[in-house]
N, C-alpha and C. Protein backbone atom coordinates (compact mmCIF):
# COMPACT_ATOMS: atom_id res chain seq x y z
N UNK A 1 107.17 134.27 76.81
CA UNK A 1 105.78 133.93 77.07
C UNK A 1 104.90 134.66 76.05
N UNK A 2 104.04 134.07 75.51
CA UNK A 2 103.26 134.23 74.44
C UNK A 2 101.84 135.39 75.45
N UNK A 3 101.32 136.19 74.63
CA UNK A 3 100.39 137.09 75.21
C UNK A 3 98.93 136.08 74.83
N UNK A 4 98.24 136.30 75.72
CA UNK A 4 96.97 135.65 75.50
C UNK A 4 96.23 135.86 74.17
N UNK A 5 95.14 135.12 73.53
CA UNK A 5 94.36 135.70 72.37
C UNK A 5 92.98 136.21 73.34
N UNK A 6 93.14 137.33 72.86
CA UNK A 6 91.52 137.64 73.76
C UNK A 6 90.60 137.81 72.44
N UNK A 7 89.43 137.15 72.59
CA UNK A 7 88.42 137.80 71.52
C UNK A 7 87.82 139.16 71.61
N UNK A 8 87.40 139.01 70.07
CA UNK A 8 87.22 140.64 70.17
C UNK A 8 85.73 141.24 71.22
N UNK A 9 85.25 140.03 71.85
CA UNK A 9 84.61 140.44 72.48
C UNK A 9 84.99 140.65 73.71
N UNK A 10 86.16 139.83 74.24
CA UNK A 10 86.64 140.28 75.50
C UNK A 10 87.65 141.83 75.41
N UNK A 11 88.28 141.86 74.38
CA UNK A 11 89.36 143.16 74.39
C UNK A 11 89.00 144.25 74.84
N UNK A 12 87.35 144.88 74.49
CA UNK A 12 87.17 146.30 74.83
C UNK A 12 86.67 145.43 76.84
N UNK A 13 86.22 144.49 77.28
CA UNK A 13 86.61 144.76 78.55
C UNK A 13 87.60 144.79 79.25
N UNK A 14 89.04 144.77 78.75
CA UNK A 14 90.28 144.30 79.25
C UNK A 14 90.27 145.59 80.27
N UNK A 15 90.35 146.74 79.89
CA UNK A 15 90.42 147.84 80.68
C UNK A 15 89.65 147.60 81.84
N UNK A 16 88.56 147.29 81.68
CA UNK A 16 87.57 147.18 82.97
C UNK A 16 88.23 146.22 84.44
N UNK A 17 88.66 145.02 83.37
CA UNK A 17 89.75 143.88 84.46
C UNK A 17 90.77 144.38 85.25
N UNK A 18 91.07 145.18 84.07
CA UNK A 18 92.28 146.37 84.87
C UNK A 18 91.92 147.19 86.04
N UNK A 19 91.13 148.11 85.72
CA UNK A 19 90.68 148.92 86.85
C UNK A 19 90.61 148.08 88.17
N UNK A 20 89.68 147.20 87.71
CA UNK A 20 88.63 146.45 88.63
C UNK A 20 90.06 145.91 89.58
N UNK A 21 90.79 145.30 89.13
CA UNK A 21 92.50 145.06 89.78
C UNK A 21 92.64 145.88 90.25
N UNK A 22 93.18 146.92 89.86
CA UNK A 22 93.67 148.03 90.81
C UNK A 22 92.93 148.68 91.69
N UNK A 23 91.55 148.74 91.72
CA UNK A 23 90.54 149.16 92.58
C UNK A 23 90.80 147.99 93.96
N UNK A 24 91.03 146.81 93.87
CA UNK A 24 90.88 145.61 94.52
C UNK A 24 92.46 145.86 95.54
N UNK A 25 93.40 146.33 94.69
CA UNK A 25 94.65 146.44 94.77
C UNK A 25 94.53 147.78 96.05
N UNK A 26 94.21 148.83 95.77
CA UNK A 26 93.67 149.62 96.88
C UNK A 26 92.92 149.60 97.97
N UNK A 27 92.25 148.91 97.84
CA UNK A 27 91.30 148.77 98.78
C UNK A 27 89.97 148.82 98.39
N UNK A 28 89.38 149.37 97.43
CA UNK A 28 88.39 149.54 96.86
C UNK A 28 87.33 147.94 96.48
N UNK A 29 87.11 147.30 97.55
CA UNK A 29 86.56 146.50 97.33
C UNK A 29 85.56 146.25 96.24
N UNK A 30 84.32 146.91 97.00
CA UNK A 30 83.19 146.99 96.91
C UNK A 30 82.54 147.92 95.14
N UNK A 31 83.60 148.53 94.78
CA UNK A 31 84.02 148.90 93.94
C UNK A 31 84.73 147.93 92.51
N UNK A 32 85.71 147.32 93.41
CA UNK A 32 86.05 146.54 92.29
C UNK A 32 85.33 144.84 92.01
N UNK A 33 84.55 145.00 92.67
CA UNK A 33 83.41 143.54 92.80
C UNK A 33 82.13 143.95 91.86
N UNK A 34 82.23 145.51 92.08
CA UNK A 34 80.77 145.37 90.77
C UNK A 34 81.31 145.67 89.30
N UNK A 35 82.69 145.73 88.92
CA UNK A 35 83.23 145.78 88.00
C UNK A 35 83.40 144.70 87.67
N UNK A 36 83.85 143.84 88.50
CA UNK A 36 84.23 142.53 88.11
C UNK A 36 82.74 141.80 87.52
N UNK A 37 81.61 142.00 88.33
CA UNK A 37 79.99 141.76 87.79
C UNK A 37 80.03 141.97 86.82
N UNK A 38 79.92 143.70 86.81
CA UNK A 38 79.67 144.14 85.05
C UNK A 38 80.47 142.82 83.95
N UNK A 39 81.66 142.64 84.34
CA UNK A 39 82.48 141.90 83.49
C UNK A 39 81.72 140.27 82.70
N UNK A 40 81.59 139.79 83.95
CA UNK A 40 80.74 138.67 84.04
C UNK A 40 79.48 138.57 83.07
N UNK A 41 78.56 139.41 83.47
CA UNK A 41 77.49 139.85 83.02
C UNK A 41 77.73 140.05 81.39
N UNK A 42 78.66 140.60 80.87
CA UNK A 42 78.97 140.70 79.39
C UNK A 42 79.84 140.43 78.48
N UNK A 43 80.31 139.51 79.54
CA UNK A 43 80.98 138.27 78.41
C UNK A 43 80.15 137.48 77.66
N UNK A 44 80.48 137.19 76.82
CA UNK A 44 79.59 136.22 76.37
C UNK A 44 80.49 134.60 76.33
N UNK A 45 79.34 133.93 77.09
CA UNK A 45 79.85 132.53 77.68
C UNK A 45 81.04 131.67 76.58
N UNK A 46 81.19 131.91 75.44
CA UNK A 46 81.98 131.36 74.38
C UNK A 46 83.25 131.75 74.51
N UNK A 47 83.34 133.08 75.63
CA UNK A 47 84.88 133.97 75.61
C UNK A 47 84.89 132.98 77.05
N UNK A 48 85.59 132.12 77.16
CA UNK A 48 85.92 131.86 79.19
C UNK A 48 87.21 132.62 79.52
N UNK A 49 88.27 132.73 78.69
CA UNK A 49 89.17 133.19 79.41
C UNK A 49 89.08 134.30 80.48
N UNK A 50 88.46 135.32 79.46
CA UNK A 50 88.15 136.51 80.66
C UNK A 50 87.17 135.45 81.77
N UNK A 51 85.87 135.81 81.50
CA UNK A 51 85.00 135.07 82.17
C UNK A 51 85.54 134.28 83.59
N UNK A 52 86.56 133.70 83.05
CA UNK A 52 87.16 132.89 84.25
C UNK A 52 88.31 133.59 85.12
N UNK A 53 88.93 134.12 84.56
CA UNK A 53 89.39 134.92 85.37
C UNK A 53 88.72 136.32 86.17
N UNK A 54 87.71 136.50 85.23
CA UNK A 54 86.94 137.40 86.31
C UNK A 54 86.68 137.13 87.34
N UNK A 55 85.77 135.96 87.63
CA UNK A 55 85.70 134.59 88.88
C UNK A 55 86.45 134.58 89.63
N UNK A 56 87.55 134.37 89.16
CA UNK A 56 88.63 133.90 89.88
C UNK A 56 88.86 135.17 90.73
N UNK A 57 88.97 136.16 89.93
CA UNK A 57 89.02 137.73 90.84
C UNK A 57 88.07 137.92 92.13
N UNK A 58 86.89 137.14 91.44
CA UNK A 58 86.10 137.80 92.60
C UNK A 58 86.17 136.53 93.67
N UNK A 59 86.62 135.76 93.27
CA UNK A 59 86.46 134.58 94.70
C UNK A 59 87.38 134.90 95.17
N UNK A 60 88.71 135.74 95.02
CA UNK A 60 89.61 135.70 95.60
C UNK A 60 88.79 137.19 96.60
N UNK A 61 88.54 137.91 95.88
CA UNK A 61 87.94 138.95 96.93
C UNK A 61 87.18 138.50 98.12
N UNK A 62 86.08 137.35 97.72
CA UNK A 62 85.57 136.72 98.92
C UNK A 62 86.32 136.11 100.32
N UNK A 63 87.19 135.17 99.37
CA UNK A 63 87.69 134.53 100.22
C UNK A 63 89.11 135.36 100.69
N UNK A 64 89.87 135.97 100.16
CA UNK A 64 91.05 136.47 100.81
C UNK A 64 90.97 137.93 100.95
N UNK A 65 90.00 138.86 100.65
CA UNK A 65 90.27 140.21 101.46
C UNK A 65 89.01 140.18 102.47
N UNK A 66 87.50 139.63 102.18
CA UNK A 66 86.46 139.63 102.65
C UNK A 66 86.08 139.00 103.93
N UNK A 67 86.99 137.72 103.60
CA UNK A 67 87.11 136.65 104.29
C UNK A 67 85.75 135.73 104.59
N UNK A 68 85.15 135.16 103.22
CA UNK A 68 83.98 134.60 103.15
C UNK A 68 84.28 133.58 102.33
N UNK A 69 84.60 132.75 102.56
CA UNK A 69 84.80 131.36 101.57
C UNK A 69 83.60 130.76 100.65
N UNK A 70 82.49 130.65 101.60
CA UNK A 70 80.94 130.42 101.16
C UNK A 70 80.21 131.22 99.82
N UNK A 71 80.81 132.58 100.17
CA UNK A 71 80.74 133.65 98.59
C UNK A 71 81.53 133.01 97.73
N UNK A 72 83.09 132.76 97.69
CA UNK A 72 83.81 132.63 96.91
C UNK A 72 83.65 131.12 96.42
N UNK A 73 83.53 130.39 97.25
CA UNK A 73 83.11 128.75 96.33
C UNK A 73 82.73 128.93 95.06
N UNK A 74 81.16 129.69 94.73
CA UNK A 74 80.63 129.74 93.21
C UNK A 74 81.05 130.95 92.10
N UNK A 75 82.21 131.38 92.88
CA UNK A 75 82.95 132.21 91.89
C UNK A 75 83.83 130.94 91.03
N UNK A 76 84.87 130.11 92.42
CA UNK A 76 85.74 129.47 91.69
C UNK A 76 85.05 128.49 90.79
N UNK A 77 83.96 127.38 91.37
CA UNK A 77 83.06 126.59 90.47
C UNK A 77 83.04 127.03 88.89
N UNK A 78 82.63 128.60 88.92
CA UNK A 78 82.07 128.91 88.04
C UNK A 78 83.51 129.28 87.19
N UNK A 79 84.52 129.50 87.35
CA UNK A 79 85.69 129.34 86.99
C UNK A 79 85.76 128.21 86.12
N UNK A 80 86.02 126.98 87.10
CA UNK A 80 86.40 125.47 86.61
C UNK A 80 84.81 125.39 85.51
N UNK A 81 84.31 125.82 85.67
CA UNK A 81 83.35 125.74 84.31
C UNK A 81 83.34 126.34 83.12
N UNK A 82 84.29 127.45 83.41
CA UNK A 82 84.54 127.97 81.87
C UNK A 82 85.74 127.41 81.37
N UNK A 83 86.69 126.95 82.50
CA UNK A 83 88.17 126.48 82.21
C UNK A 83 88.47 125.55 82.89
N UNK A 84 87.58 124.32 82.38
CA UNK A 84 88.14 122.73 83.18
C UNK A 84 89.29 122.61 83.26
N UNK A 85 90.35 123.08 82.82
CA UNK A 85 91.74 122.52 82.54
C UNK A 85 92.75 123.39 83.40
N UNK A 86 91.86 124.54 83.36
CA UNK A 86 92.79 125.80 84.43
C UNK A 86 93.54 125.43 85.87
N UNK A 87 94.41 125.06 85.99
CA UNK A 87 95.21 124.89 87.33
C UNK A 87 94.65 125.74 88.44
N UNK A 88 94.25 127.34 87.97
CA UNK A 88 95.12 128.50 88.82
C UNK A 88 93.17 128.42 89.37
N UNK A 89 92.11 128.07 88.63
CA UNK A 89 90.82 127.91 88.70
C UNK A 89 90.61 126.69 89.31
N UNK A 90 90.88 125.72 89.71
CA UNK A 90 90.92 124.44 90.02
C UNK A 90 91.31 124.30 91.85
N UNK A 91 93.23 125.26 91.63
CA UNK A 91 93.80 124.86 92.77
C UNK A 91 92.37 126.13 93.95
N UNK A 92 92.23 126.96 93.19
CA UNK A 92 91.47 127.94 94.29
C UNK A 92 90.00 127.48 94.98
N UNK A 93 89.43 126.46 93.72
CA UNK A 93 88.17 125.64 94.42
C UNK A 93 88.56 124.73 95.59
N UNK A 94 89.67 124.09 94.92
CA UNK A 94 90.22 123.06 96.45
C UNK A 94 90.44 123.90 97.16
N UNK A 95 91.21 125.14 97.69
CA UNK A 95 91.37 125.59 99.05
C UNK A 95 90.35 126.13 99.42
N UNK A 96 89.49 126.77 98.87
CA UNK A 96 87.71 127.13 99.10
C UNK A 96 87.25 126.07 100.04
N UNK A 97 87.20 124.84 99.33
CA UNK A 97 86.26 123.39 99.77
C UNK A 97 87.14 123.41 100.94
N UNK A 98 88.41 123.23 100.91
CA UNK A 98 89.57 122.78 102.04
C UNK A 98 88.97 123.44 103.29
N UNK A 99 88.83 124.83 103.15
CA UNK A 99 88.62 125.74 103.99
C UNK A 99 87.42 125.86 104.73
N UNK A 100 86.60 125.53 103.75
CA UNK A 100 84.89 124.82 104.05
C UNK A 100 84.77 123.99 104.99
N UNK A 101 85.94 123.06 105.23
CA UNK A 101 85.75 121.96 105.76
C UNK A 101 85.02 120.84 104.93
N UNK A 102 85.07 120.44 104.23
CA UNK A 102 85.13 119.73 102.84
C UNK A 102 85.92 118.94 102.22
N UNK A 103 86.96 118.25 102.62
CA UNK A 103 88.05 117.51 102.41
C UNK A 103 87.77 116.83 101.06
N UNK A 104 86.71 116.18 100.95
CA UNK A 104 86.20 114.68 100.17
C UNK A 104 85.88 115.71 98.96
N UNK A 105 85.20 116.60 99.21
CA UNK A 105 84.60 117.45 97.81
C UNK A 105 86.26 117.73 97.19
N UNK A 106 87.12 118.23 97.96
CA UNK A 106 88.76 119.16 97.87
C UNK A 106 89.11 117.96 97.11
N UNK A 107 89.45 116.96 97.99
CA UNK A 107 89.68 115.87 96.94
C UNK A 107 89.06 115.42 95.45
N UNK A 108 87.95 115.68 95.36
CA UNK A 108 87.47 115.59 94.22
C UNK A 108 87.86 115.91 93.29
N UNK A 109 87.94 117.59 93.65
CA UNK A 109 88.68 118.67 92.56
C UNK A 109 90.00 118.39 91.97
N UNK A 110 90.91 117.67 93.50
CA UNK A 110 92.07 117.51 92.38
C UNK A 110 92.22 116.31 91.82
N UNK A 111 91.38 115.30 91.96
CA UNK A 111 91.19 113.98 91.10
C UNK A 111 90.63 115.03 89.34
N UNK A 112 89.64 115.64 89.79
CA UNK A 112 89.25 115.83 88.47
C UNK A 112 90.00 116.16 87.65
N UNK A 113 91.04 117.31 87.79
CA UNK A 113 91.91 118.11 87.33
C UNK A 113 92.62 117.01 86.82
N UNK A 114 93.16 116.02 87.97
CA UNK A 114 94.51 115.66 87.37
C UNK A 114 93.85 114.54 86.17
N UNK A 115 92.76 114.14 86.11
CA UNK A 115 91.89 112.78 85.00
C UNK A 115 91.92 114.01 83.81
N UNK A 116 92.56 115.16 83.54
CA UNK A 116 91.89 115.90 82.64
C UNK A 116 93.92 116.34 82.31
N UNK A 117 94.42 116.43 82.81
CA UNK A 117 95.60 117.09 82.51
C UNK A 117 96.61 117.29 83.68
N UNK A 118 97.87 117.68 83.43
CA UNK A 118 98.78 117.52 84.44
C UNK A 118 98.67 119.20 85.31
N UNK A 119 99.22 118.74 86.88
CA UNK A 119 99.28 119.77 87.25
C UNK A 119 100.51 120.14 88.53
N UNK A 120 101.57 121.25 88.24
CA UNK A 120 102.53 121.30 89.14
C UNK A 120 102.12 121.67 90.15
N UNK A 121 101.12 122.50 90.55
CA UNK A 121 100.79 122.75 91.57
C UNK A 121 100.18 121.39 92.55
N UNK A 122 99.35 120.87 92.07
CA UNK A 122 98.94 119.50 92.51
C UNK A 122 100.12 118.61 93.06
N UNK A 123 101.05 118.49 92.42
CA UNK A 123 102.35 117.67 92.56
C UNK A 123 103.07 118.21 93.91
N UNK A 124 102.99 119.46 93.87
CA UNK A 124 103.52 119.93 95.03
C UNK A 124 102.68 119.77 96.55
N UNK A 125 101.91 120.03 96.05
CA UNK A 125 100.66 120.04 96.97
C UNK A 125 100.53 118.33 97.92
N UNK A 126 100.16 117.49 96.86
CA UNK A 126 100.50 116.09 97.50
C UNK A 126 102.14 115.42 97.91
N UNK A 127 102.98 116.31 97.54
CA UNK A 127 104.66 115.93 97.86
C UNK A 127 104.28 116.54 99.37
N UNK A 128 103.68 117.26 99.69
CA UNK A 128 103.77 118.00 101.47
C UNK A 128 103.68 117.08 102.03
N UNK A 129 102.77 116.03 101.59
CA UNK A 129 101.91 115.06 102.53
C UNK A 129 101.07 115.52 103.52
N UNK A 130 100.22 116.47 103.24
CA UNK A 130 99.30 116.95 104.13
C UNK A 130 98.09 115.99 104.16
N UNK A 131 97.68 115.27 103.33
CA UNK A 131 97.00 113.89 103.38
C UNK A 131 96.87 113.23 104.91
N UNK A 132 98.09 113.18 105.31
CA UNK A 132 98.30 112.60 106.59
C UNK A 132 97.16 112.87 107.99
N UNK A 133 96.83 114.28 107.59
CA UNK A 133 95.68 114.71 108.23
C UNK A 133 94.28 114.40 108.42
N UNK A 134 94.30 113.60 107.23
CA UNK A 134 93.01 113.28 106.38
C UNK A 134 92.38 112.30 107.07
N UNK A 135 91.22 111.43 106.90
CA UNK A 135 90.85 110.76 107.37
C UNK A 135 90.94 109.78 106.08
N UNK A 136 90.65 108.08 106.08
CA UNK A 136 91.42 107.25 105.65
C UNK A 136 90.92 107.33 104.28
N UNK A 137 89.31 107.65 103.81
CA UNK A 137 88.82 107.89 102.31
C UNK A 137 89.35 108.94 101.96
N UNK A 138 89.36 109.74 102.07
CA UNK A 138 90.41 111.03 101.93
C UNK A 138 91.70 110.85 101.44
N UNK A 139 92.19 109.79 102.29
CA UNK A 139 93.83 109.67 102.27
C UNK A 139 93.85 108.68 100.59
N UNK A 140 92.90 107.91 100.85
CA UNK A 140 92.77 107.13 99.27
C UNK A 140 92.61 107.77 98.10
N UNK A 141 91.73 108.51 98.18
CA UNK A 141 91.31 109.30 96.99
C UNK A 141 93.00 110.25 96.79
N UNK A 142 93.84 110.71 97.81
CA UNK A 142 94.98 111.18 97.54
C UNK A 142 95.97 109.90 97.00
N UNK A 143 96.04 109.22 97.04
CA UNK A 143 96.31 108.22 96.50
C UNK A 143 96.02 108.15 95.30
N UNK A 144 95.10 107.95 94.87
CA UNK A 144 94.86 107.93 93.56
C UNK A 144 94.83 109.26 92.57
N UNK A 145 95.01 110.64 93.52
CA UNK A 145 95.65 111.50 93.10
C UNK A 145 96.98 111.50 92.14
N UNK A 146 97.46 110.81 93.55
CA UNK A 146 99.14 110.62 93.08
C UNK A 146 99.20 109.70 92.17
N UNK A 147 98.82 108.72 91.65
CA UNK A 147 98.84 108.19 91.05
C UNK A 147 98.11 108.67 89.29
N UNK A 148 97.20 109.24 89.32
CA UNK A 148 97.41 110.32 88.07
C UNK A 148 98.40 111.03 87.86
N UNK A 149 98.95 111.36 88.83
CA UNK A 149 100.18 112.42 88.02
C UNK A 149 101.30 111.23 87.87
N UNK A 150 101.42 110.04 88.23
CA UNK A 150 102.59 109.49 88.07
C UNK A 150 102.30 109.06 86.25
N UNK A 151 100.48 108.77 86.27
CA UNK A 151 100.55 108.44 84.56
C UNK A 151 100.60 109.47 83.77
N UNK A 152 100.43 110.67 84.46
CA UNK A 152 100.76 112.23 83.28
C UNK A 152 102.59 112.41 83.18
N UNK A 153 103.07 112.09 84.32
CA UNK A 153 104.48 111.96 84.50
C UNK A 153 105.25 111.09 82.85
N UNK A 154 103.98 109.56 83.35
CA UNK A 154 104.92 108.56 82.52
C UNK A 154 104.43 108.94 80.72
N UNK A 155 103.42 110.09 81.04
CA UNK A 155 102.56 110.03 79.45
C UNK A 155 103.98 111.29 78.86
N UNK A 156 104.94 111.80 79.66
CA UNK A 156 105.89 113.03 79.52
C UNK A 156 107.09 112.65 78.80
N UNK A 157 107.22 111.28 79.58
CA UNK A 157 109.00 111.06 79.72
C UNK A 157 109.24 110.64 78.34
């Protein structure tokens, strides 16, 4: 596996991502959420990688140690905006929306994703058939889910 290119404007914050992890990793919430800010705050919008994974850090703080989904939505958003193509930014807005109670928006997300590029996680995700749950526009739009990945499938073979 190839190491990321970070620009030289993201490199001197790499340490900060770090901490801000391991602060998060401890327990140090509240701590590692204004690190993750600082982060945000001085990227400059042309670097997304960090940027987006900073996001991604902090929606996960919302939504899985905090337990606030409503915080974490415009972390992940703001994710899929620096990195339309990002799976790991993408799949976390759908379970946000999912969780919201939001099905039709959830669906959205992974229509968008998959009109933009392939995704294993997605594939797995609609192989559950959790659709079944759905109500019948819902269940379509999964449909036509699946059916993007069958043309990213056939764009492979």
């Amino acid at each position: 596996m190839t190491e990321p290119k970070w620009s030289k404007d993201e490199k001197p914050l790499l340490p900060l991502f770090d901490e801000a992890l391991r602060l998060r990793d401890i327990g140090e919430v509240d701590a590692a959420i204004n690190l993750l800010d600082e982060i945000v705050s001085r990227v400059p919008g042309r670097d997304s990688r960090l940027l987006s994974h900073s996001h991604i850090q902090l929606g996960h703080i919302y939504r899985n140690v905090i337990r606030d989904p409503k915080k974490a939505e415009p972390h992940f958003r703001a994710a899929v905006a620096c990195a339309p193509t990002l799976e790991l930014a993408s799949m976390n807005l759908f379970h946000t929306l999912h969780a919201l109670g939001r099905p039709k928006e959830a669906m959205r997300e992974i229509i968008r994703l998959l009109s933009l590029t392939d995704s294993e996680g997605y594939r797995e995700l609609l192989a559950e058939g959790f659709e079944d749950e759905l109500p019948t526009a819902e269940r379509m739009m999964a449909a036509h889910a699946r059916a993007l990945l069958e043309r990213h499938r056939g764009n492979t073979s």
